[in-house]
N, C-alpha and C. Protein backbone atom coordinates (compact mmCIF):
# COMPACT_ATOMS: atom_id res chain seq x y z
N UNK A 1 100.08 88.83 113.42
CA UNK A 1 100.56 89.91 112.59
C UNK A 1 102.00 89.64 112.19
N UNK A 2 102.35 89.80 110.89
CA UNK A 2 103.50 89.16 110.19
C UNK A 2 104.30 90.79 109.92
N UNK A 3 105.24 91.46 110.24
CA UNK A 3 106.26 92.60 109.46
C UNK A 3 106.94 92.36 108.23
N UNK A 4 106.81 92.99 107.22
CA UNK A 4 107.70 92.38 106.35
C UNK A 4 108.67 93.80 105.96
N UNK A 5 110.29 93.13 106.61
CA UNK A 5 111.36 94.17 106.60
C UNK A 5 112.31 93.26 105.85
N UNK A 6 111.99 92.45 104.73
CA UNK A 6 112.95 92.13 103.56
C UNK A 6 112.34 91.26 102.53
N UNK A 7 112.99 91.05 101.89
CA UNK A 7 112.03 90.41 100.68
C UNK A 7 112.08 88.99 101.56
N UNK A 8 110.49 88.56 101.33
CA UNK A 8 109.60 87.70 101.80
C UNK A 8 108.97 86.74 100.97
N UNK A 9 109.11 85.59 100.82
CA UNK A 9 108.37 84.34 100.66
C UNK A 9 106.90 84.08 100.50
N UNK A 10 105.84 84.71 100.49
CA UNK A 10 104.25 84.15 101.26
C UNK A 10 104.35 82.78 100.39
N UNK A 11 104.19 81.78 101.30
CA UNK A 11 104.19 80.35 100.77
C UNK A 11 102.38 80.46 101.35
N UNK A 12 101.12 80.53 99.98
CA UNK A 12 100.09 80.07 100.55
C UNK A 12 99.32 78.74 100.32
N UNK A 13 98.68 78.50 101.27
CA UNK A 13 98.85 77.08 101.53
C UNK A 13 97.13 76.54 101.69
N UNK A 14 96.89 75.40 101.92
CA UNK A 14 95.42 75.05 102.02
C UNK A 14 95.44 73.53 102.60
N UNK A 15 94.81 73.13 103.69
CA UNK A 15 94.47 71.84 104.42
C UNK A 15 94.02 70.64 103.10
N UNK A 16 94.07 69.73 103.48
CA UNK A 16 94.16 68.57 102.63
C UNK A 16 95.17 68.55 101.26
N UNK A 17 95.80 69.11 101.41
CA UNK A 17 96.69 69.29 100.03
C UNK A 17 97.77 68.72 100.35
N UNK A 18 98.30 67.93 99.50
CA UNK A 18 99.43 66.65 99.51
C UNK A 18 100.83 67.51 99.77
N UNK A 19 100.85 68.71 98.52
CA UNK A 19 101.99 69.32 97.91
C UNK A 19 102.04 70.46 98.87
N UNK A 20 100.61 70.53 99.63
CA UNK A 20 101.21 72.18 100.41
C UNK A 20 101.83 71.81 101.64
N UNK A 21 101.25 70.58 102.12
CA UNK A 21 101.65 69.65 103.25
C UNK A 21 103.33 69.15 102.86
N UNK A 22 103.75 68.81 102.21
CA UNK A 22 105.38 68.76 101.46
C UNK A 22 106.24 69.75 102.01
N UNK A 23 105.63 70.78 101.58
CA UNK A 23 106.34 72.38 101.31
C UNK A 23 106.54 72.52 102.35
N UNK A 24 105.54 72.23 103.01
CA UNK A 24 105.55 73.18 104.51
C UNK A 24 106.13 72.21 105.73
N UNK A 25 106.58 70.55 105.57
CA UNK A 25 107.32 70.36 106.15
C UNK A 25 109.51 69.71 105.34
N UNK A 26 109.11 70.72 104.51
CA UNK A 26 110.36 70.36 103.67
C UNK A 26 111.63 71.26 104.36
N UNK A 27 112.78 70.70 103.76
CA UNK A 27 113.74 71.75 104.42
C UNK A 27 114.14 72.57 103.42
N UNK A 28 113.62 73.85 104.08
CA UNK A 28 113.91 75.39 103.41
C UNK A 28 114.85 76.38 103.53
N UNK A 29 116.63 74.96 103.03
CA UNK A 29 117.55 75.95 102.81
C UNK A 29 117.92 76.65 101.75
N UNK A 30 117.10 76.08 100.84
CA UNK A 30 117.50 76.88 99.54
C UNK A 30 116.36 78.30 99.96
N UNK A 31 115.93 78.66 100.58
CA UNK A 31 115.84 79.87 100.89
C UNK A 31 116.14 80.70 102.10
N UNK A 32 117.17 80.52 102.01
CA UNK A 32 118.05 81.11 103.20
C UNK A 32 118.28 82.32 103.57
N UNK A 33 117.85 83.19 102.20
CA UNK A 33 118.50 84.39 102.62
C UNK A 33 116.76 85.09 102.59
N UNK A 34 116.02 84.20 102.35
CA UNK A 34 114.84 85.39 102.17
C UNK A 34 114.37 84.96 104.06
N UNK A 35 113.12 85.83 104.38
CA UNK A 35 112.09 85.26 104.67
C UNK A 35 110.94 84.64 103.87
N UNK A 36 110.51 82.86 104.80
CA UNK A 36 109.40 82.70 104.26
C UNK A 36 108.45 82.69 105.36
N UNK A 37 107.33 83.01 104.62
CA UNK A 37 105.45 82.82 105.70
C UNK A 37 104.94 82.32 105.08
N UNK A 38 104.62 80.86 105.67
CA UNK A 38 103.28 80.41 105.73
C UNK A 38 102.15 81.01 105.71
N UNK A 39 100.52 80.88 104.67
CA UNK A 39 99.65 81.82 105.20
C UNK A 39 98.62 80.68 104.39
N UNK A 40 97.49 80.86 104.70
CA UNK A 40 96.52 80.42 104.38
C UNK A 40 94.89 81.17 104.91
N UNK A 41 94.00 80.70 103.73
CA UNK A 41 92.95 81.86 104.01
C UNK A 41 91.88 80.81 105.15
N UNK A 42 92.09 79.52 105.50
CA UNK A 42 91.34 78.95 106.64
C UNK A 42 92.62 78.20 107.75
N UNK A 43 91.62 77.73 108.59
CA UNK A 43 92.19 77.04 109.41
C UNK A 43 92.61 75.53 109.18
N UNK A 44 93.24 75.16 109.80
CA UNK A 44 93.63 73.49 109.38
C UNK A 44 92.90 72.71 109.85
N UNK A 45 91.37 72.23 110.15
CA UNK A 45 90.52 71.79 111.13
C UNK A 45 91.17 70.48 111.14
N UNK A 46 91.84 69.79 110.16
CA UNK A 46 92.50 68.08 110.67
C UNK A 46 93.19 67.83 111.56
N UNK A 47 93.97 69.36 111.57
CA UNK A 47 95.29 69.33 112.36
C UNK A 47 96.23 68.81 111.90
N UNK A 48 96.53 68.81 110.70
CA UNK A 48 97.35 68.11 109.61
C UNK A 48 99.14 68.78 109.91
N UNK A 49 98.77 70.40 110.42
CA UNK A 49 99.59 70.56 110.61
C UNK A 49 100.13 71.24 111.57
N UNK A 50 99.62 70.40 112.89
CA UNK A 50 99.80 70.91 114.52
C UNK A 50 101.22 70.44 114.39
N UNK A 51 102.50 69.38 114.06
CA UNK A 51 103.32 69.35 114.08
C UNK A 51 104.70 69.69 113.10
N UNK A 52 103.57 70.73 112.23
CA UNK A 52 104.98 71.56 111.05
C UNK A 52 105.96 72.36 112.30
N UNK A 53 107.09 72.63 111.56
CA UNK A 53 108.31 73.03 112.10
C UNK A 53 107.94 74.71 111.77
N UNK A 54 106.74 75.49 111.18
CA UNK A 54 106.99 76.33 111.06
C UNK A 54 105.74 76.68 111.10
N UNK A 55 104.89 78.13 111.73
CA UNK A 55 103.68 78.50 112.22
C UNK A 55 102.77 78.82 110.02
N UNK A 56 101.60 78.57 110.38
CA UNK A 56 100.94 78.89 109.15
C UNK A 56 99.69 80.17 109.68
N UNK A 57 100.08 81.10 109.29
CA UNK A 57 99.47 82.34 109.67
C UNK A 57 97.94 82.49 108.96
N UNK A 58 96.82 82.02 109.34
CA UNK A 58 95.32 82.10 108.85
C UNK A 58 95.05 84.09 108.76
N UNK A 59 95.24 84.24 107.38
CA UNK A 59 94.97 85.54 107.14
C UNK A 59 94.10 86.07 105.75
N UNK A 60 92.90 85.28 105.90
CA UNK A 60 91.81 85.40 104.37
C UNK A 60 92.05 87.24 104.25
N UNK A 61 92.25 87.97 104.76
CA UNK A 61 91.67 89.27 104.36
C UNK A 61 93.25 89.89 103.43
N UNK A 62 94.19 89.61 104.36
CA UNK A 62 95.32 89.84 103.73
C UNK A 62 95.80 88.75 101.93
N UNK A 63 95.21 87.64 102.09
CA UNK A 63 95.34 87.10 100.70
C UNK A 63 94.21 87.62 99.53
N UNK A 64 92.83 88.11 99.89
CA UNK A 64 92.24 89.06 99.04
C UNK A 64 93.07 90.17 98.70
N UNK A 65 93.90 90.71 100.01
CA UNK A 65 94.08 92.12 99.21
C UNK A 65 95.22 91.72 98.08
N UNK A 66 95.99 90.50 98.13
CA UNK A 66 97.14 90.07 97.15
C UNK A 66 96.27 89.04 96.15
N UNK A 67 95.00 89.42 95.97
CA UNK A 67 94.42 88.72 95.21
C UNK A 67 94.40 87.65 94.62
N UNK A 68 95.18 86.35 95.48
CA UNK A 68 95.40 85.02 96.11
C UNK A 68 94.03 84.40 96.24
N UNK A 69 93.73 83.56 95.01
CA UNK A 69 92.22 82.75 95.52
C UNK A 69 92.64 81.23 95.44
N UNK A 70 93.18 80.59 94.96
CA UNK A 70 93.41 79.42 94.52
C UNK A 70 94.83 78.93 94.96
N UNK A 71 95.14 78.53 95.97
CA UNK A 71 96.21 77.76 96.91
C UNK A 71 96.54 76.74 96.14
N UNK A 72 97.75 75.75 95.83
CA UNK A 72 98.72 76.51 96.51
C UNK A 72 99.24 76.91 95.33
N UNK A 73 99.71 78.53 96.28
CA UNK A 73 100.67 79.65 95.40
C UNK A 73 101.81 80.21 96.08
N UNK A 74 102.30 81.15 95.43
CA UNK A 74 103.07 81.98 96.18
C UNK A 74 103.37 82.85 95.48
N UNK A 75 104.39 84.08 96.70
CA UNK A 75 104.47 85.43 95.92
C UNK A 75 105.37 85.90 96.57
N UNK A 76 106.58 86.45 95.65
CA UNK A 76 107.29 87.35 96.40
C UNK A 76 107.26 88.54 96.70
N UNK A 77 107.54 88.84 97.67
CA UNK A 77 107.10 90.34 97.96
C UNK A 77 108.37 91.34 98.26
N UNK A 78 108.66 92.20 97.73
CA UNK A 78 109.79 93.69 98.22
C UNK A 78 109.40 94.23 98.95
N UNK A 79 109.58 94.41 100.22
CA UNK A 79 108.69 95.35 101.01
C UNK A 79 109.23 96.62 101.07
N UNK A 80 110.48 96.99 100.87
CA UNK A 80 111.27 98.12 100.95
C UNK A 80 110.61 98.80 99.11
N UNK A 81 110.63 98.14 98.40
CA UNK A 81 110.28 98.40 97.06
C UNK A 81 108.91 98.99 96.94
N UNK A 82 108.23 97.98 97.75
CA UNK A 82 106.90 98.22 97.48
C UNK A 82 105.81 97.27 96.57
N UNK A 83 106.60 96.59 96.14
CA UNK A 83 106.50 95.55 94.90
C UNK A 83 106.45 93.58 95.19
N UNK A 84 105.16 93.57 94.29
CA UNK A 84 105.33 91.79 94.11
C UNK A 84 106.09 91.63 93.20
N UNK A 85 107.48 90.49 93.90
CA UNK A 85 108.42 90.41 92.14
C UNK A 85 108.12 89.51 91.33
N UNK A 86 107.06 88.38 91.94
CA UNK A 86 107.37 87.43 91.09
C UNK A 86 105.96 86.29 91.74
N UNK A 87 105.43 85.42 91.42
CA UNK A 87 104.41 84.94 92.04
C UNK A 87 103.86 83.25 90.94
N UNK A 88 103.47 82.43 91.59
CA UNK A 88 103.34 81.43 90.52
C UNK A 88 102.76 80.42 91.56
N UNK A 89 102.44 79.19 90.75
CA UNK A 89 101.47 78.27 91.57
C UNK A 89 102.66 77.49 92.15
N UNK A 90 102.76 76.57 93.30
CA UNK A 90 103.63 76.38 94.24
C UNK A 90 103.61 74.74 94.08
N UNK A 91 104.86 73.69 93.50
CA UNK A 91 104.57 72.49 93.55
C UNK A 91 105.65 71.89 94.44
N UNK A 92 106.77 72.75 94.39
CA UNK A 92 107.56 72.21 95.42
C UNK A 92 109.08 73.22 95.92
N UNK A 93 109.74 73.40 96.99
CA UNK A 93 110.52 74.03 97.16
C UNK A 93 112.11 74.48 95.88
N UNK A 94 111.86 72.94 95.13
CA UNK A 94 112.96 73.35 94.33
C UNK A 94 112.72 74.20 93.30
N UNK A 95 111.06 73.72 92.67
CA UNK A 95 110.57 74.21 91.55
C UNK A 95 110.49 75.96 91.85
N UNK A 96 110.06 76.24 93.24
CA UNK A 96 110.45 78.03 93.67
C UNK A 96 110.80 78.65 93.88
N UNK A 97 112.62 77.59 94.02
CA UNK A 97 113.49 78.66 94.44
C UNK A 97 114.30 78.65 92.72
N UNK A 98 114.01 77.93 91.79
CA UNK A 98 114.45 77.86 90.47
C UNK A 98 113.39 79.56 90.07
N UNK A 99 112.45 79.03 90.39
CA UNK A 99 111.65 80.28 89.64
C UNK A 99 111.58 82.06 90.07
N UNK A 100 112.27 81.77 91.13
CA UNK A 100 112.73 83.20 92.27
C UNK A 100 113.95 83.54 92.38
N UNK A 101 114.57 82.48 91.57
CA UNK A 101 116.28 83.05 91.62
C UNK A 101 116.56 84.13 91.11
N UNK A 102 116.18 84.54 90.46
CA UNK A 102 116.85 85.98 89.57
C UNK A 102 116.75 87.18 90.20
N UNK A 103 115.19 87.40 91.55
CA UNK A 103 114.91 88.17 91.94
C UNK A 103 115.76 87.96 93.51
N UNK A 104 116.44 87.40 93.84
CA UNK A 104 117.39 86.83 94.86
C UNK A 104 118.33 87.88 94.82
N UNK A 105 118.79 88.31 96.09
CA UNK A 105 120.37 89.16 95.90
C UNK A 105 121.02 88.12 95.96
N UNK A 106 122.48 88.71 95.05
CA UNK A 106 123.46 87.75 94.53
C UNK A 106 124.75 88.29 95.08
């Protein structure tokens, strides 16, 4: 179970994927001030990524309700707002923090 008490990252993700496998062991200082989560709607059966630096939360019911079918994506979320700000297909950390900047406190 993930809380979300600030604007949040969902980085979602999917096993055998070159670019989600990147992301998820890249260094994520250009998002420093948010939270990010890992999430994906299966498990990693390769184990591709028993040694990421950061947990990937298997939550299919929670990516239906954000109507997330096709990995990899992502979405920002306001949780105080209530609101997705911003959401797009996911190729690499620079390409999402270029595309999420505006919705960033400054």
């Amino acid at each position: 179970m993930v809380s979300l008490t600030k604007l949040t990252l969902l980085v979602v993700i999917k096993a055998n994927c070159d670019g989600c496998h990147d992301f998820l062991f890249s260094d994520l200082g250009e998002f420093a001030e948010i939270d990010v989560v890992f999430m994906s709607a299966t498990d990693d059966t390769d184990n591709e990524w028993i040694d990421a630096p950061r947990p990937v939360l298997i939550a299919p019911d929670a990516l239906l309700a954000l109507d997330v079918k096709w990995p990899p994506f992502y979405v920002l979320v306001d949780p105080i707002a209530g609101l997705v700000r911003t959401e797009g297909v996911l190729f690499g950390p620079s390409q999402v923090a270029a595309e999420i900047a505006s919705f960033l406190p400054h």
